[in-house]
N, C-alpha and C. Protein backbone atom coordinates (compact mmCIF):
# COMPACT_ATOMS: atom_id res chain seq x y z
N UNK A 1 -20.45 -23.93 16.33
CA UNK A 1 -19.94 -23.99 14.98
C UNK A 1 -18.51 -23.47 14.94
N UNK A 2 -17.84 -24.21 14.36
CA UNK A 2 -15.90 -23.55 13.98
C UNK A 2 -16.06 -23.44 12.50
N UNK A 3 -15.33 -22.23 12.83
CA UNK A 3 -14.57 -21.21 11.45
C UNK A 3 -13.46 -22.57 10.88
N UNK A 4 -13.10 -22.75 9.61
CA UNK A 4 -12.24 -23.14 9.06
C UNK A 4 -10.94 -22.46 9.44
N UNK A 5 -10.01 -23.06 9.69
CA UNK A 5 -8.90 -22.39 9.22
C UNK A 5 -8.48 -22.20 8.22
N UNK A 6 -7.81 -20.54 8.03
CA UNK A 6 -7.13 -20.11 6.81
C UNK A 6 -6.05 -20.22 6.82
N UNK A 7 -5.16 -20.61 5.37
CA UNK A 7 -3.74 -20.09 5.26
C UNK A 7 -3.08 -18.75 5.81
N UNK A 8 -1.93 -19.55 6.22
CA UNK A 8 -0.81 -18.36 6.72
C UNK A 8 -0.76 -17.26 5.37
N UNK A 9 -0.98 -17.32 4.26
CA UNK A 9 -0.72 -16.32 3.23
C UNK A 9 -2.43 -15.85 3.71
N UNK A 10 -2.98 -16.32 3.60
CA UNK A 10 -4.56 -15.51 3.55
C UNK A 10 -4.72 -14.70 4.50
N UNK A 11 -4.23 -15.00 6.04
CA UNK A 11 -4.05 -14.59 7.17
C UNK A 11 -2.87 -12.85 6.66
N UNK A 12 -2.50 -13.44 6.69
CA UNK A 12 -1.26 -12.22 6.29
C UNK A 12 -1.93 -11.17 4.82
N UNK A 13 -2.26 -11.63 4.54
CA UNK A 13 -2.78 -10.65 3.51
C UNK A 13 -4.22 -9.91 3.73
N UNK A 14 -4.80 -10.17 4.83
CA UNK A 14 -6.05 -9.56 5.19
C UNK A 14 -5.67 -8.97 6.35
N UNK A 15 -4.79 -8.73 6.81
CA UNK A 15 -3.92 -7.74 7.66
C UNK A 15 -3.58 -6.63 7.19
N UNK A 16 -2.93 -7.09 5.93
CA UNK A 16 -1.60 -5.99 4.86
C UNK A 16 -3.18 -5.11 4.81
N UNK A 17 -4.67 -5.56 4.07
CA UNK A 17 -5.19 -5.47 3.42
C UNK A 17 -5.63 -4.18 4.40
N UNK A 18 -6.13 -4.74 6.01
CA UNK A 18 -6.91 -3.89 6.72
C UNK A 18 -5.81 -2.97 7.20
N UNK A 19 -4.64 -2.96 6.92
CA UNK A 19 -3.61 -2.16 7.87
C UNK A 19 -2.92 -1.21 6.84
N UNK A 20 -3.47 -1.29 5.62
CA UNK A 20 -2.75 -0.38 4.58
C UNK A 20 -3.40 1.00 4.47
N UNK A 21 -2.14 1.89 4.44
CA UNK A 21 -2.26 3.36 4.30
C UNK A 21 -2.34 3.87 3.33
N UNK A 22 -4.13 4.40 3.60
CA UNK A 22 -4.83 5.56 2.85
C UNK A 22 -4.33 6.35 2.11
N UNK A 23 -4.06 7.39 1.17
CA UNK A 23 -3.72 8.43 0.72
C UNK A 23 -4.76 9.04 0.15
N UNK A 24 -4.58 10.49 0.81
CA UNK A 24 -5.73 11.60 -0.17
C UNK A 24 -5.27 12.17 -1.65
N UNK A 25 -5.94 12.20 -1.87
CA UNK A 25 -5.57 12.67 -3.70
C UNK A 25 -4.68 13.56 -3.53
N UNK A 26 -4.33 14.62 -2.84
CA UNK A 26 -3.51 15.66 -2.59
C UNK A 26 -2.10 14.85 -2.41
N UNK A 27 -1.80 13.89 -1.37
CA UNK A 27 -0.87 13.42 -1.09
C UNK A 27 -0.55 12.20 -2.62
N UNK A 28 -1.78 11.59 -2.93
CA UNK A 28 -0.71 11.00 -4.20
C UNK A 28 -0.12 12.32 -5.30
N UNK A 29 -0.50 13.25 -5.31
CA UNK A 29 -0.16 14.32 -6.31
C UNK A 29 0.92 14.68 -5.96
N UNK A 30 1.22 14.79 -4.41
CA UNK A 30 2.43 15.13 -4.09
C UNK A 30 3.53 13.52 -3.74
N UNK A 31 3.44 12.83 -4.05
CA UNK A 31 4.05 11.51 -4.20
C UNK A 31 4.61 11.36 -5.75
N UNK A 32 3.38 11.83 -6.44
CA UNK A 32 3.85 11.74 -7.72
C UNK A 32 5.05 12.95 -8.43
N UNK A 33 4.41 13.95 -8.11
CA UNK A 33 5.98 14.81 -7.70
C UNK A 33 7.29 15.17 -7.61
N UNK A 34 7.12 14.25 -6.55
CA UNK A 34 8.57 14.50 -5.66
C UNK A 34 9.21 12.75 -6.74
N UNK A 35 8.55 12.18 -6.83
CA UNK A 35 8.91 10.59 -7.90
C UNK A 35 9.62 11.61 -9.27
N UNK A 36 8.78 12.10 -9.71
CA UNK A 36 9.36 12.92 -11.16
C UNK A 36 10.61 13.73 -10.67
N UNK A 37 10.48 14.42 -9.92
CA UNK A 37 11.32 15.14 -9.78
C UNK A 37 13.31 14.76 -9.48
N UNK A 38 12.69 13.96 -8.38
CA UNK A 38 14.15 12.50 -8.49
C UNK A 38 14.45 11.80 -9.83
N UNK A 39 13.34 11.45 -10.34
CA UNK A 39 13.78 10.76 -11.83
C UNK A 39 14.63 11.99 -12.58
N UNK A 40 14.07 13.31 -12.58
CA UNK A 40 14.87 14.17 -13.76
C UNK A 40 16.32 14.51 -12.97
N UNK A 41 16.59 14.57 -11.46
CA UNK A 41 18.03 14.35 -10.99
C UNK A 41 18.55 13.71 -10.94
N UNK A 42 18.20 12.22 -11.61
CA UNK A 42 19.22 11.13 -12.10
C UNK A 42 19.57 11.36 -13.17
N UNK A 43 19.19 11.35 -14.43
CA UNK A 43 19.45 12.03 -15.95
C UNK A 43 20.33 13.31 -15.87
């Protein structure tokens, strides 16, 4: 039996999908942060 082939976008996006980096709640808190903190040294 053969698999269908998928699109080059489908292909590529179930890569991004399996290859994308985690963050622990701690680290978005500190992402979110350091984001505010640059925003109030532009103003």
């Amino acid at each position: 039996m053969r698999k269908t082939k998928k699109s080059v976008e489908a292909v590529v996006k179930d890569i991004k999908r399996k290859t994308r980096r985690k963050f622990s709640a701690e680290e978005k808190i500190r992402i979110n942060i350091i984001s505010i903190y640059k925003k109030d040294d532009e103003s």
